[in-house]
PDB file of N, CA and C in Angstrom:
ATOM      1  N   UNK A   1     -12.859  11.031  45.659  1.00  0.00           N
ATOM      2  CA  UNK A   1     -11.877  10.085  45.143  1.00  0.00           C
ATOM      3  C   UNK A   1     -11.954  10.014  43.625  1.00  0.00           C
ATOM      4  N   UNK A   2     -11.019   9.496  42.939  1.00  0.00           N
ATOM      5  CA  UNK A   2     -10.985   9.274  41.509  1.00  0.00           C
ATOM      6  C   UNK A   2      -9.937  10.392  40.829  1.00  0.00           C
ATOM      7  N   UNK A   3     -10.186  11.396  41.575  1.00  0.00           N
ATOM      8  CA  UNK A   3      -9.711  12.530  41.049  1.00  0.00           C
ATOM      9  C   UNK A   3      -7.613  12.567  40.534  1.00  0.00           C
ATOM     10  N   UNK A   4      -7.084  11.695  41.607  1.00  0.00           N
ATOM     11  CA  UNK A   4      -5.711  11.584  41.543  1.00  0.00           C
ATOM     12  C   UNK A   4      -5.765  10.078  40.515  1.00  0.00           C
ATOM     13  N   UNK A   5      -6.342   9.524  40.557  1.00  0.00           N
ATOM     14  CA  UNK A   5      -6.291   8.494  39.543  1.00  0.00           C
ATOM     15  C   UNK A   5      -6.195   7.037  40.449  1.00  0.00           C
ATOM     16  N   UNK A   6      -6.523   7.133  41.863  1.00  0.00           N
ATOM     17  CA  UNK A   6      -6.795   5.716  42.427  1.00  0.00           C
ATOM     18  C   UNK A   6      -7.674   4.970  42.059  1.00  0.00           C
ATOM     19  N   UNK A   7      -8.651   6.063  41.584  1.00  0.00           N
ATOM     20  CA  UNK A   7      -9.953   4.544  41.825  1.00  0.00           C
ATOM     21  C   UNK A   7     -10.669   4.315  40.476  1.00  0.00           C
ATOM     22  N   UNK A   8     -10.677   3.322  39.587  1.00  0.00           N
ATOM     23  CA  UNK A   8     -11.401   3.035  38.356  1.00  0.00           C
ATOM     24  C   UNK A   8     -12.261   3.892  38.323  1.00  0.00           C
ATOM     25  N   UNK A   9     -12.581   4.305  36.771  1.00  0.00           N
ATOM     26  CA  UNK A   9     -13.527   4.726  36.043  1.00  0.00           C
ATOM     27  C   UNK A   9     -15.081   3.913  36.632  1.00  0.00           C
ATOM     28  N   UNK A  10     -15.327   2.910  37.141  1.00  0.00           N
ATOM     29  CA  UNK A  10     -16.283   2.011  37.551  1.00  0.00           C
ATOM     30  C   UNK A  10     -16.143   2.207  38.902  1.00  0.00           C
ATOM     31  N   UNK A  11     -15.467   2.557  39.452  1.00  0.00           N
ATOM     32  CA  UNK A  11     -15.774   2.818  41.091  1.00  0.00           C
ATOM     33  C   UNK A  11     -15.253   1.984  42.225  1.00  0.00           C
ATOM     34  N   UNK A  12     -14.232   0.612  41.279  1.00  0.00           N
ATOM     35  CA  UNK A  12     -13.276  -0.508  41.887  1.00  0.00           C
ATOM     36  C   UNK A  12     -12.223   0.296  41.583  1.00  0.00           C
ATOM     37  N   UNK A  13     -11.388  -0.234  42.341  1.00  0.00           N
ATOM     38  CA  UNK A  13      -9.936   0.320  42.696  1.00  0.00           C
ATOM     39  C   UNK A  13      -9.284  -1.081  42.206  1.00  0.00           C
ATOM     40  N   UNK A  14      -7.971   0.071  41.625  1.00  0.00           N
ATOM     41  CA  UNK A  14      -7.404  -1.122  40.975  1.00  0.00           C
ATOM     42  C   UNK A  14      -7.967  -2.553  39.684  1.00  0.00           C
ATOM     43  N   UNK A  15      -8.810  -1.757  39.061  1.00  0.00           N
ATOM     44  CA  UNK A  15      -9.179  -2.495  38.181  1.00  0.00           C
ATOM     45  C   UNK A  15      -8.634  -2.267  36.647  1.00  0.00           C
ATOM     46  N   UNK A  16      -7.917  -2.865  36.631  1.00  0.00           N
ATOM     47  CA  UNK A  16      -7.072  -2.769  35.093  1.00  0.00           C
ATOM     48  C   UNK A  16      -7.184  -2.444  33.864  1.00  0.00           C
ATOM     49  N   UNK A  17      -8.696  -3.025  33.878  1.00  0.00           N
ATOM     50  CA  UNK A  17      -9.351  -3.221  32.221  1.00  0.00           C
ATOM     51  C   UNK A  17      -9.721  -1.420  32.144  1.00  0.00           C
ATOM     52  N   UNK A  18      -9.858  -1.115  33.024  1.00  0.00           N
ATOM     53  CA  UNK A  18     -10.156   0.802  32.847  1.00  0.00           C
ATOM     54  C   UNK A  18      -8.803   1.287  32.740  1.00  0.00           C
ATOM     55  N   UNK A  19      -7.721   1.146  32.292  1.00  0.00           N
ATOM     56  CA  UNK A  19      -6.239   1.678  32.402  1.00  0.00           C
ATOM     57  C   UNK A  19      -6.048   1.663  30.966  1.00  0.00           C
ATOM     58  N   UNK A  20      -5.627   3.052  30.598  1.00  0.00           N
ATOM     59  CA  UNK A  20      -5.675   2.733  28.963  1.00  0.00           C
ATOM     60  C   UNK A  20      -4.435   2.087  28.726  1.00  0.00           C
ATOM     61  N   UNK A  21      -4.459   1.900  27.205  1.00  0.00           N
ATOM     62  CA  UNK A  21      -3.572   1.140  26.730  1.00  0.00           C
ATOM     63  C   UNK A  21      -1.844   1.745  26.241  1.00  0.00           C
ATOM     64  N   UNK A  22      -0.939   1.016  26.790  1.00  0.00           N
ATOM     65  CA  UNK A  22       0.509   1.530  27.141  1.00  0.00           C
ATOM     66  C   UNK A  22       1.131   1.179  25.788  1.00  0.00           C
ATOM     67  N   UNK A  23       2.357   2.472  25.388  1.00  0.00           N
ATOM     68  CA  UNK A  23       2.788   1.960  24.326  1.00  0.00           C
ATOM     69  C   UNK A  23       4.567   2.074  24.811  1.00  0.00           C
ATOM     70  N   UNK A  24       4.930   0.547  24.554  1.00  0.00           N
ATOM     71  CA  UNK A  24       6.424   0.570  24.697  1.00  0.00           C
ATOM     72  C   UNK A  24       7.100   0.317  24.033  1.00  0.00           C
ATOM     73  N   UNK A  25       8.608   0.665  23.679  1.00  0.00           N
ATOM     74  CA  UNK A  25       9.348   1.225  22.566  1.00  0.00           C
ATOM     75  C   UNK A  25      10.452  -0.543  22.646  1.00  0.00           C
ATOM     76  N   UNK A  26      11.037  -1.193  21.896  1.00  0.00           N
ATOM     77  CA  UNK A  26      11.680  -1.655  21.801  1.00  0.00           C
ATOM     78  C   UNK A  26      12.922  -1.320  20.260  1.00  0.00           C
ATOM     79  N   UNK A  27      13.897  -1.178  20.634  1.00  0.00           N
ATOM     80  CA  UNK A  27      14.748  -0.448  19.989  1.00  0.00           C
ATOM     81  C   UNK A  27      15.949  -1.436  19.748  1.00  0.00           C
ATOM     82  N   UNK A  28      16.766  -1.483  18.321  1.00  0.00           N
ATOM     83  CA  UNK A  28      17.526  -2.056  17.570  1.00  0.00           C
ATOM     84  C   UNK A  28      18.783  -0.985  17.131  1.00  0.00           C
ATOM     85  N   UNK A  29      19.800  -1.041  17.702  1.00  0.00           N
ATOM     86  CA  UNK A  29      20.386   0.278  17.474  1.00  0.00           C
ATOM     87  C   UNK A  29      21.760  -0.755  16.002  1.00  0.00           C
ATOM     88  N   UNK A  30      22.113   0.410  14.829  1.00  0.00           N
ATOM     89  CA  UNK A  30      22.601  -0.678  14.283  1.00  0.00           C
ATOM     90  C   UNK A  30      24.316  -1.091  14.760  1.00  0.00           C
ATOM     91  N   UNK A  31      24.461  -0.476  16.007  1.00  0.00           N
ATOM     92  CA  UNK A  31      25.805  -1.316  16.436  1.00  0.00           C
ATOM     93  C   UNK A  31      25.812  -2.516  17.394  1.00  0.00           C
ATOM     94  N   UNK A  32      24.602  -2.680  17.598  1.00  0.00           N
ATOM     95  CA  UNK A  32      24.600  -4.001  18.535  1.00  0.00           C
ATOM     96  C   UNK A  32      23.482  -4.752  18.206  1.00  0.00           C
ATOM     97  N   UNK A  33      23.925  -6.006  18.517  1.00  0.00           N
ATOM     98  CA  UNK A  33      23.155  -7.234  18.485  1.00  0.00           C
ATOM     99  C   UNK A  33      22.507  -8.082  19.104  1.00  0.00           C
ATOM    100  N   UNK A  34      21.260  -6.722  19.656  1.00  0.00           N
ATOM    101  CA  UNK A  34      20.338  -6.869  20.651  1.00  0.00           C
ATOM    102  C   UNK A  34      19.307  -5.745  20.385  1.00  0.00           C
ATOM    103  N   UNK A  35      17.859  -6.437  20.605  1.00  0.00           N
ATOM    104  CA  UNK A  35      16.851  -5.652  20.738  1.00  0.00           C
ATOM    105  C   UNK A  35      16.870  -5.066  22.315  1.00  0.00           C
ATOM    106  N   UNK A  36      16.676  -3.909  22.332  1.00  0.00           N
ATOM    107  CA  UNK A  36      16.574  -3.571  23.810  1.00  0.00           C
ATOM    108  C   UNK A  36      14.993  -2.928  24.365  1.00  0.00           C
ATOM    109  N   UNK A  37      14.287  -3.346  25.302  1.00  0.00           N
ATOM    110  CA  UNK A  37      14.592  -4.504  25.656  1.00  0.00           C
ATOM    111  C   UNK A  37      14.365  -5.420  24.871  1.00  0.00           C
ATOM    112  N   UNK A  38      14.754  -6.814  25.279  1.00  0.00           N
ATOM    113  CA  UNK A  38      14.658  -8.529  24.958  1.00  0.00           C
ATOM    114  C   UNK A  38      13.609  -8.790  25.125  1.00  0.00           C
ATOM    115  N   UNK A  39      12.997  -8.313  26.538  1.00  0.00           N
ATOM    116  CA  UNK A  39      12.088  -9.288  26.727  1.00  0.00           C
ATOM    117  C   UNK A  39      11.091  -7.990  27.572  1.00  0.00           C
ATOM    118  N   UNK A  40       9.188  -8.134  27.303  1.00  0.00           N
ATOM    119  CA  UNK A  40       8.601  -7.261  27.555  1.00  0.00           C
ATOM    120  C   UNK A  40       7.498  -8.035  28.371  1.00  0.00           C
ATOM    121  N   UNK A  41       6.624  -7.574  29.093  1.00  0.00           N
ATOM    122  CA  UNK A  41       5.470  -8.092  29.857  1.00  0.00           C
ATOM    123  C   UNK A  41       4.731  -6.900  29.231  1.00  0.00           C
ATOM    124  N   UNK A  42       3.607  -7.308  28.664  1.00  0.00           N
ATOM    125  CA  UNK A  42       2.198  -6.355  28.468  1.00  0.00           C
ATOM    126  C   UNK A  42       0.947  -7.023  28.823  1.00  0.00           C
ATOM    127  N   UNK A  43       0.290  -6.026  28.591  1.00  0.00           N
ATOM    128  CA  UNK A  43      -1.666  -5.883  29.260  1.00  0.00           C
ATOM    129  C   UNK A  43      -2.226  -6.425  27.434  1.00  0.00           C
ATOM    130  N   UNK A  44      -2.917  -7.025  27.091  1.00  0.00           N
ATOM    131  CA  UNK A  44      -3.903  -6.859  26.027  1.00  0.00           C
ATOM    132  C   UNK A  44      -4.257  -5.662  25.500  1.00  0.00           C
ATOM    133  N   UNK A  45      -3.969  -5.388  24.371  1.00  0.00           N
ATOM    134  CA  UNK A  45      -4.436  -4.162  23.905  1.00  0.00           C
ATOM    135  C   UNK A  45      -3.149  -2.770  24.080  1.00  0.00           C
ATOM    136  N   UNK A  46      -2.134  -3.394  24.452  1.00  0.00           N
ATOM    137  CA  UNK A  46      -0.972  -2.527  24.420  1.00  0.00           C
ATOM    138  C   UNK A  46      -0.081  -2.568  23.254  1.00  0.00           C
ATOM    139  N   UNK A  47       0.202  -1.587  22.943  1.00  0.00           N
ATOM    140  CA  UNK A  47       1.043  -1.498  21.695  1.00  0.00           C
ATOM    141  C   UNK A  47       2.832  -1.608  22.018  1.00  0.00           C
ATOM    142  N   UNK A  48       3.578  -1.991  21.200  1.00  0.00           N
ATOM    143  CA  UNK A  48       4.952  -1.949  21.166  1.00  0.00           C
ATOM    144  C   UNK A  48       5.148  -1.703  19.753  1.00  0.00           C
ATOM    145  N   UNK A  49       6.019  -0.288  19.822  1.00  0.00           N
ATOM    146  CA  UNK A  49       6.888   0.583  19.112  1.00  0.00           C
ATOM    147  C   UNK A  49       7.938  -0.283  18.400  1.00  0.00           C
ATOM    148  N   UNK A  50       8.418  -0.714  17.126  1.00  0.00           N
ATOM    149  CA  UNK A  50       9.862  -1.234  17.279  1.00  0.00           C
ATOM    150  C   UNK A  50      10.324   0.025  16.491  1.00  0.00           C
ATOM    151  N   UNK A  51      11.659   0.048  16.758  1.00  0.00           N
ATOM    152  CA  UNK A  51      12.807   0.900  15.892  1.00  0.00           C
ATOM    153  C   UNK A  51      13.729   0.557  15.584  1.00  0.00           C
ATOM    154  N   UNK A  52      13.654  -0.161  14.627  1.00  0.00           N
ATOM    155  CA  UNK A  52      15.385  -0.985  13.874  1.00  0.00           C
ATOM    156  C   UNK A  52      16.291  -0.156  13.117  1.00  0.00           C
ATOM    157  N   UNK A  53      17.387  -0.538  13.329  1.00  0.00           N
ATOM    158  CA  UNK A  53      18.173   0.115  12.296  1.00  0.00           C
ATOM    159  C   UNK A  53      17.917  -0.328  11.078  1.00  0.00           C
ATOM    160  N   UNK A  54      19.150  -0.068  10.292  1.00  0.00           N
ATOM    161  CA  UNK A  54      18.851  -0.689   9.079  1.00  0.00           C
ATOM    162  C   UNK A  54      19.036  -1.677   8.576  1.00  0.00           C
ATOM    163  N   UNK A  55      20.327  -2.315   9.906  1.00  0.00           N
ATOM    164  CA  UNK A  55      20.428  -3.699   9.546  1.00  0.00           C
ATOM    165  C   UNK A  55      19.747  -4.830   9.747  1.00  0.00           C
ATOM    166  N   UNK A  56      19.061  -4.584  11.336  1.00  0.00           N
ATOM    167  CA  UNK A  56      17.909  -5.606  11.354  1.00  0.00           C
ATOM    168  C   UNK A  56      16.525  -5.784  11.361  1.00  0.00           C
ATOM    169  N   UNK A  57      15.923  -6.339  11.610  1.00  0.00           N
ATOM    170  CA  UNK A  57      14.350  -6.655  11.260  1.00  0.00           C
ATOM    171  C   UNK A  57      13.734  -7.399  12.927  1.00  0.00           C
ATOM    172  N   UNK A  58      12.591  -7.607  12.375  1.00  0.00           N
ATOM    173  CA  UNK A  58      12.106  -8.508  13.677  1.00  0.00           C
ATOM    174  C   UNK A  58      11.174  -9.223  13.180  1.00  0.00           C
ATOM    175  N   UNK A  59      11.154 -10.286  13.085  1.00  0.00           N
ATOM    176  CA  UNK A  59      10.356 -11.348  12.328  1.00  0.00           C
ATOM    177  C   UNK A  59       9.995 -12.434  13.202  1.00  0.00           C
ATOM    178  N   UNK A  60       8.232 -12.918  13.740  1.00  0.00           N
ATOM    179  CA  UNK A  60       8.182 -13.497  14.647  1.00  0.00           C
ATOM    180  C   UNK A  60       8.140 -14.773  14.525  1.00  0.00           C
ATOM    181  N   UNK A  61       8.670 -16.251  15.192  1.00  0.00           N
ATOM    182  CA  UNK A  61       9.244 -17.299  15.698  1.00  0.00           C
ATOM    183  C   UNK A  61       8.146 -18.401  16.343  1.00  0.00           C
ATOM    184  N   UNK A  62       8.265 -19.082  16.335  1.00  0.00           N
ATOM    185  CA  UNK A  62       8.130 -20.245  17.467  1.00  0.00           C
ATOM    186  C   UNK A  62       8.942 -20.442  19.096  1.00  0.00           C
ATOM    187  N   UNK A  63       8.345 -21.178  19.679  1.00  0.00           N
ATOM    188  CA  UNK A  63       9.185 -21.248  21.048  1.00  0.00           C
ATOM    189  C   UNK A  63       9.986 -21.958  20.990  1.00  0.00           C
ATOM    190  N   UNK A  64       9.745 -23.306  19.556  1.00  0.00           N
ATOM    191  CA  UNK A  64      11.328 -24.360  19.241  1.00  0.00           C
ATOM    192  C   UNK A  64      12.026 -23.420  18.501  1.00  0.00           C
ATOM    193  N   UNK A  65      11.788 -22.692  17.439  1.00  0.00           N
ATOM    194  CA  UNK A  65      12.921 -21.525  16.556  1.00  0.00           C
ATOM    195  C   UNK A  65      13.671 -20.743  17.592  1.00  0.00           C
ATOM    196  N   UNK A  66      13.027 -20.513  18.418  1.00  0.00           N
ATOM    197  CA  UNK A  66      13.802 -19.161  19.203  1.00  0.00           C
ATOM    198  C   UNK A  66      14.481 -20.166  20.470  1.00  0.00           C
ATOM    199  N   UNK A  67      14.123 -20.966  20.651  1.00  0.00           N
ATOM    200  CA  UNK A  67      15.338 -21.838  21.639  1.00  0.00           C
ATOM    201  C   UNK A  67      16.212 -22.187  20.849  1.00  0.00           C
ATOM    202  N   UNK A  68      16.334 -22.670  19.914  1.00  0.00           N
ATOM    203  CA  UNK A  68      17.458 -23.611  18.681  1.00  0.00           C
ATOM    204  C   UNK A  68      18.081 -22.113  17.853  1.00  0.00           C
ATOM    205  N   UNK A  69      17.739 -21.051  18.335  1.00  0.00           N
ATOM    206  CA  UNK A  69      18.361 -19.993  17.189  1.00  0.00           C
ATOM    207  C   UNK A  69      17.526 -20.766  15.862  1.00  0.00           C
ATOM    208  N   UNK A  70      16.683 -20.856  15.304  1.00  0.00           N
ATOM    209  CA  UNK A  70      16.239 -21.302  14.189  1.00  0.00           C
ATOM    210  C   UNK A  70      15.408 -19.660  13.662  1.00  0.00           C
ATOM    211  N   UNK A  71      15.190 -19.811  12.392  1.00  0.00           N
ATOM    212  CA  UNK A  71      14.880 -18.143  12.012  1.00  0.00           C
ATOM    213  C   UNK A  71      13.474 -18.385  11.496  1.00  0.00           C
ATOM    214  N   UNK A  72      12.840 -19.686  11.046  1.00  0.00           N
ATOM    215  CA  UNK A  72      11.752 -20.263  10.581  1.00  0.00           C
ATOM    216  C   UNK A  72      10.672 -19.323  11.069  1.00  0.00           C
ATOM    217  N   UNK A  73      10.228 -18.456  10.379  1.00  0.00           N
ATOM    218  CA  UNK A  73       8.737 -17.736  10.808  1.00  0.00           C
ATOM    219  C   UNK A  73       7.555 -18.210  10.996  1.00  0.00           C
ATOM    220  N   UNK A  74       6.803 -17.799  11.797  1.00  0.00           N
ATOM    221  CA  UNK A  74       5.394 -18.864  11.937  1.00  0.00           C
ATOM    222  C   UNK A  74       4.390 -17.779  10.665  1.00  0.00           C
ATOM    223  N   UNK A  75       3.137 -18.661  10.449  1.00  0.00           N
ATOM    224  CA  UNK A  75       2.815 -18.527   9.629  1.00  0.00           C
ATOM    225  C   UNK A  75       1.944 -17.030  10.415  1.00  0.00           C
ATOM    226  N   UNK A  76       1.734 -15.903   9.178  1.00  0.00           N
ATOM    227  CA  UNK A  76       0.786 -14.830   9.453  1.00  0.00           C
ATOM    228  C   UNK A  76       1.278 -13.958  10.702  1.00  0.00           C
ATOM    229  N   UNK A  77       2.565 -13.830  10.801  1.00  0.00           N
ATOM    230  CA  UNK A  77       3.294 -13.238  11.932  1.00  0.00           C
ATOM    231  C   UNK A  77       2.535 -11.555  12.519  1.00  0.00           C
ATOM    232  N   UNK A  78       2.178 -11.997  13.807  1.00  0.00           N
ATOM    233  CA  UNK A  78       1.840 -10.259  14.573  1.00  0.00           C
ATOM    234  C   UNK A  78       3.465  -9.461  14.039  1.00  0.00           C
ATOM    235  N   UNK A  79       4.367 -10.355  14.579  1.00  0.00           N
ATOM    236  CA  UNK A  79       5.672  -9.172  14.210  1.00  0.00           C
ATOM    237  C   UNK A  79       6.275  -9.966  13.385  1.00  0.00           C
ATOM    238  N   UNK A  80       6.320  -8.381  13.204  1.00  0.00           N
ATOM    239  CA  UNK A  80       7.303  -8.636  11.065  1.00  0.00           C
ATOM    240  C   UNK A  80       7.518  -7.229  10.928  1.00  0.00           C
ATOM    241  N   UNK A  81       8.454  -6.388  11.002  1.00  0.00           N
ATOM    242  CA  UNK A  81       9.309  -5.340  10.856  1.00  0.00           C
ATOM    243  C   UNK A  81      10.666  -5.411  10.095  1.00  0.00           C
ATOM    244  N   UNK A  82      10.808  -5.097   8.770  1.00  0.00           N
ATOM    245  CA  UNK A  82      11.442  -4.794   8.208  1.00  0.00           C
ATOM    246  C   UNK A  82      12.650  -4.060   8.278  1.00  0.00           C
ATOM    247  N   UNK A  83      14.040  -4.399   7.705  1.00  0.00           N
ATOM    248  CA  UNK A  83      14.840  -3.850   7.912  1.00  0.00           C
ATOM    249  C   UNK A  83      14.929  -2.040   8.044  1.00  0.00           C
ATOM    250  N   UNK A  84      15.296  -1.540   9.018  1.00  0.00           N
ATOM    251  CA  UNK A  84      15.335  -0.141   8.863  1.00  0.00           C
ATOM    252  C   UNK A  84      13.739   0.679   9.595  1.00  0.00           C
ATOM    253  N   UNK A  85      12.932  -0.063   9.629  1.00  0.00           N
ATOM    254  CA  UNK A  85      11.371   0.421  10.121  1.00  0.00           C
ATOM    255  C   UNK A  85      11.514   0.853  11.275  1.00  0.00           C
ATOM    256  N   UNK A  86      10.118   1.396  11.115  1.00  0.00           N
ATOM    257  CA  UNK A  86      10.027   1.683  12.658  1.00  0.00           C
ATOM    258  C   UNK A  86       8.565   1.763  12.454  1.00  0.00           C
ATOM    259  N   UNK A  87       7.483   1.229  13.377  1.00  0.00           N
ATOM    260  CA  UNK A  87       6.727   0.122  13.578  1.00  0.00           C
ATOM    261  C   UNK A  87       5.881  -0.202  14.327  1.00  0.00           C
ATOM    262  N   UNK A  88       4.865   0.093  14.737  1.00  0.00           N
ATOM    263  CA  UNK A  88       3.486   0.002  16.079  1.00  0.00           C
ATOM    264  C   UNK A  88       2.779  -1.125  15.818  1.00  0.00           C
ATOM    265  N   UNK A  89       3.043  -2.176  16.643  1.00  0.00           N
ATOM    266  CA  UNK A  89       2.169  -2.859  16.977  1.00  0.00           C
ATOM    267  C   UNK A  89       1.128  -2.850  18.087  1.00  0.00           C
ATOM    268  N   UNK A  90      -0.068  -3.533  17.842  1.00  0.00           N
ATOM    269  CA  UNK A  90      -1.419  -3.608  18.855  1.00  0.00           C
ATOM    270  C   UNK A  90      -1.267  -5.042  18.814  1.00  0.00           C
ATOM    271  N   UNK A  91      -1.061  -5.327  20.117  1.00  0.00           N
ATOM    272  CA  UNK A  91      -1.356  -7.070  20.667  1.00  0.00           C
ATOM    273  C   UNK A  91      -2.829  -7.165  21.610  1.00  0.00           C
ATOM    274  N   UNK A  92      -3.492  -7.728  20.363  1.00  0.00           N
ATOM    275  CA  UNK A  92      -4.875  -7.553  21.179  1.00  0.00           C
ATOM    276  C   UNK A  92      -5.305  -9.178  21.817  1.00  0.00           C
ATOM    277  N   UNK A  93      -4.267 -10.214  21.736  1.00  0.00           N
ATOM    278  CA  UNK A  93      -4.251 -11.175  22.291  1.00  0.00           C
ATOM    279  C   UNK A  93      -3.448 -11.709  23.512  1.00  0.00           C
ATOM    280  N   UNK A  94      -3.629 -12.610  24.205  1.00  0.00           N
ATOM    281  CA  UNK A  94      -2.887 -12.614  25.712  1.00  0.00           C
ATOM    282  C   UNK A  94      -1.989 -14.091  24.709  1.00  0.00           C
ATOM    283  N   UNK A  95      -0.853 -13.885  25.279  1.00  0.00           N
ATOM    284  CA  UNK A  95       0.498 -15.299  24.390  1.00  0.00           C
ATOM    285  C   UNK A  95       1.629 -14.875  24.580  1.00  0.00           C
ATOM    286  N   UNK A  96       3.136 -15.687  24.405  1.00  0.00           N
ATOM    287  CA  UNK A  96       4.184 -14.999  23.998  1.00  0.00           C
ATOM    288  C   UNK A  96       4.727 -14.995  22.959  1.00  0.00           C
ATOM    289  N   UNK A  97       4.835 -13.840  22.477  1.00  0.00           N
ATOM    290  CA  UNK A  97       5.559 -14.064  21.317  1.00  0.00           C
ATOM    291  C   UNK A  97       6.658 -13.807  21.470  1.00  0.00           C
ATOM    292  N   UNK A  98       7.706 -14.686  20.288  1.00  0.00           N
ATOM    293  CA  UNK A  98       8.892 -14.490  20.039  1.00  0.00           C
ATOM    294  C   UNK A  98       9.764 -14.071  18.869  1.00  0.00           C
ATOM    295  N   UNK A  99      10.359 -13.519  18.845  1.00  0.00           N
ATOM    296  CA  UNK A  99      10.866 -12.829  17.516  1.00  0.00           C
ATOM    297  C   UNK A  99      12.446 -12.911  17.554  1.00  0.00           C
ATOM    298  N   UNK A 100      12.665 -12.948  16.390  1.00  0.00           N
ATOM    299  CA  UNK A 100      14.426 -12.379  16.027  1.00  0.00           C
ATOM    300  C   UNK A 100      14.998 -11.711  14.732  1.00  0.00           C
ATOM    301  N   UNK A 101      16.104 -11.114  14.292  1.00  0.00           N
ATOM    302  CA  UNK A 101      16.931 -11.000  13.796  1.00  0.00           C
ATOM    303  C   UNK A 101      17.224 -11.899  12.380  1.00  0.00           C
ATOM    304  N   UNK A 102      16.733 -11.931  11.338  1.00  0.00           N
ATOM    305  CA  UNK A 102      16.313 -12.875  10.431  1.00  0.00           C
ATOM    306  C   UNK A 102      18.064 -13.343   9.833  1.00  0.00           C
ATOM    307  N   UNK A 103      18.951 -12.211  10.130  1.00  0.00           N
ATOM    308  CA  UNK A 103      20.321 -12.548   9.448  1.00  0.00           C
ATOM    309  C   UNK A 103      21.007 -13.497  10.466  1.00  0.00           C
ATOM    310  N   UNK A 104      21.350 -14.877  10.154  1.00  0.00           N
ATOM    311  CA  UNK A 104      21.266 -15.637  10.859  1.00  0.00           C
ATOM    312  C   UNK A 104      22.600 -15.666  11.748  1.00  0.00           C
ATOM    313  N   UNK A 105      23.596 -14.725  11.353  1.00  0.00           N
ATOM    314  CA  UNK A 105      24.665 -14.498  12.455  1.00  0.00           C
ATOM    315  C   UNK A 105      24.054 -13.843  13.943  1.00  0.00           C
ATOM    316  N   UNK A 106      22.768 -12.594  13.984  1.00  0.00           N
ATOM    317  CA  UNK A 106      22.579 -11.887  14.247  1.00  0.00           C
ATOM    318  C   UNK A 106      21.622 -12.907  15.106  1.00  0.00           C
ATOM    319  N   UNK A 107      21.066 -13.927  14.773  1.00  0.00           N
ATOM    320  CA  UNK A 107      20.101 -14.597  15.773  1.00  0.00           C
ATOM    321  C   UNK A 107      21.111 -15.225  16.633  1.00  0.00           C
ATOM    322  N   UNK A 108      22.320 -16.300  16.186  1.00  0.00           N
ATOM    323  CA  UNK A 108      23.070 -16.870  16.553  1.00  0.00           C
ATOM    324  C   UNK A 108      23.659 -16.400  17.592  1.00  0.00           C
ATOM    325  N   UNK A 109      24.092 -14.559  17.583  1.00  0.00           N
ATOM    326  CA  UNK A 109      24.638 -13.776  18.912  1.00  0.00           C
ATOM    327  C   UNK A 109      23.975 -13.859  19.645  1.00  0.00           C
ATOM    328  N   UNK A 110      23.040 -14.383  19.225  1.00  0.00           N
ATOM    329  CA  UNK A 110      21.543 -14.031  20.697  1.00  0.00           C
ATOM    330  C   UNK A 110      20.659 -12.579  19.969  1.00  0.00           C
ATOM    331  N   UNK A 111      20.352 -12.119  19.161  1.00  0.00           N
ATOM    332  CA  UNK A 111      19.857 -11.051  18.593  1.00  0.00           C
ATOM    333  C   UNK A 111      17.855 -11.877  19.109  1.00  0.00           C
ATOM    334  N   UNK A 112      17.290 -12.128  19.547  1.00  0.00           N
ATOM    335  CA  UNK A 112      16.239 -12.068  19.662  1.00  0.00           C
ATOM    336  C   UNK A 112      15.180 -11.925  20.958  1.00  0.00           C
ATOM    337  N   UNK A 113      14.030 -11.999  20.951  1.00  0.00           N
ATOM    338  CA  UNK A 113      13.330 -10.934  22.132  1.00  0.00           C
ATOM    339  C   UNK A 113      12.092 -11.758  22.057  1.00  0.00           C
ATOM    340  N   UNK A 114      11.341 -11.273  23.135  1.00  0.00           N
ATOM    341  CA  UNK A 114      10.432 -12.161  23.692  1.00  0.00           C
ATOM    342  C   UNK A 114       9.450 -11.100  24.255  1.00  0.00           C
ATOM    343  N   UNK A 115       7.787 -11.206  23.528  1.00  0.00           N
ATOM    344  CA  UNK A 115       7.021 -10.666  24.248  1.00  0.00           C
ATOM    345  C   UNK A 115       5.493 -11.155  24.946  1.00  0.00           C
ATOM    346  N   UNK A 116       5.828 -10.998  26.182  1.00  0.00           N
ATOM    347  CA  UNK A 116       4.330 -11.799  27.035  1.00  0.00           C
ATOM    348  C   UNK A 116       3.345 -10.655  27.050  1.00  0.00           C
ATOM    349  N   UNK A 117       2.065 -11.533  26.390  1.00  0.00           N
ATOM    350  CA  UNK A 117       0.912 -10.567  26.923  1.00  0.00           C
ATOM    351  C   UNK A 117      -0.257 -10.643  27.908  1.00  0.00           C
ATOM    352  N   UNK A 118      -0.410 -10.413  28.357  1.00  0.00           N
ATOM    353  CA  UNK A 118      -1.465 -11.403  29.559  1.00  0.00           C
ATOM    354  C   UNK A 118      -2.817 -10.587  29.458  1.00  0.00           C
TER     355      UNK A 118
END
C-alpha cells in the first residue's frame, strides 16, 4: 500500500497534514467585474495565485467592509495585489479572508471574493 497514494506518508489513511500544499489560481479578467472564483476553501499552508488585469487589484477587507461594499483595508493585509499583478500567496493561517476591487464602482458591482482557510 502507499504506492497509488492512499495511505499517508505515516501509515494513517487519509491524513491531511501529509498532503502537500495546493496552489489555486484566482483570476480577474479586465472585462468583467468579478474575481473568478469569488469564493475559495483552502488547507493551511496553501497558496492562491491571483491574476488581475490591469484594471483591478485585490486589497484585503473586513467582514463589515465586504458586507457594506466598504473598500476600508485592514491593517497589514495577507492580500494586497496591485493593479495588473499577478501574485502568490501562502496562507499559513486558518480565517477568512476577504478582499475586493479597491475602485469603488467595481466593489459596488459585487467585484469582491472571499477566502476560507481551515
Amino acid at each position: 500500500e502507499g504506492v497509488d497514494g492512499t495511505e499517508g506518508v505515516d501509515g494513517t489513511e487519509g491524513d491531511d497534514a501529509n498532503l502537500p500544499a495546493e496552489i489555486y489560481t484566482v483570476e480577474a479578467p479586465q472585462n468583467q467585474l468579478k474575481y473568478t472564483p469569488d469564493s475559495l476553501t483552502i488547507a493551511v499552508g496553501d497558496t492562491v495565485q491571483f491574476v488581475l488585469a490591469n484594471n483591478h487589484n485585490a486589497l484585503e477587507i473586513d467582514e463589515a467592509n465586504f458586507n457594506s461594499n466598504g473598500v476600508t483595508p485592514v491593517d497589514n493585509p495577507t492580500i494586497d495585489v496591485g493593479f495588473g499583478e499577478t501574485k502568490e500567496i501562502v496562507f499559513n493561517e486558518a480565517g477568512t479572508f476577504y478582499y475586493i476591487c479597491t475602485i469603488p464602482s467595481h466593489a459596488n458591482a459585487g467585484m469582491k471574493g472571499k477566502i476560507v482557510v481551515e
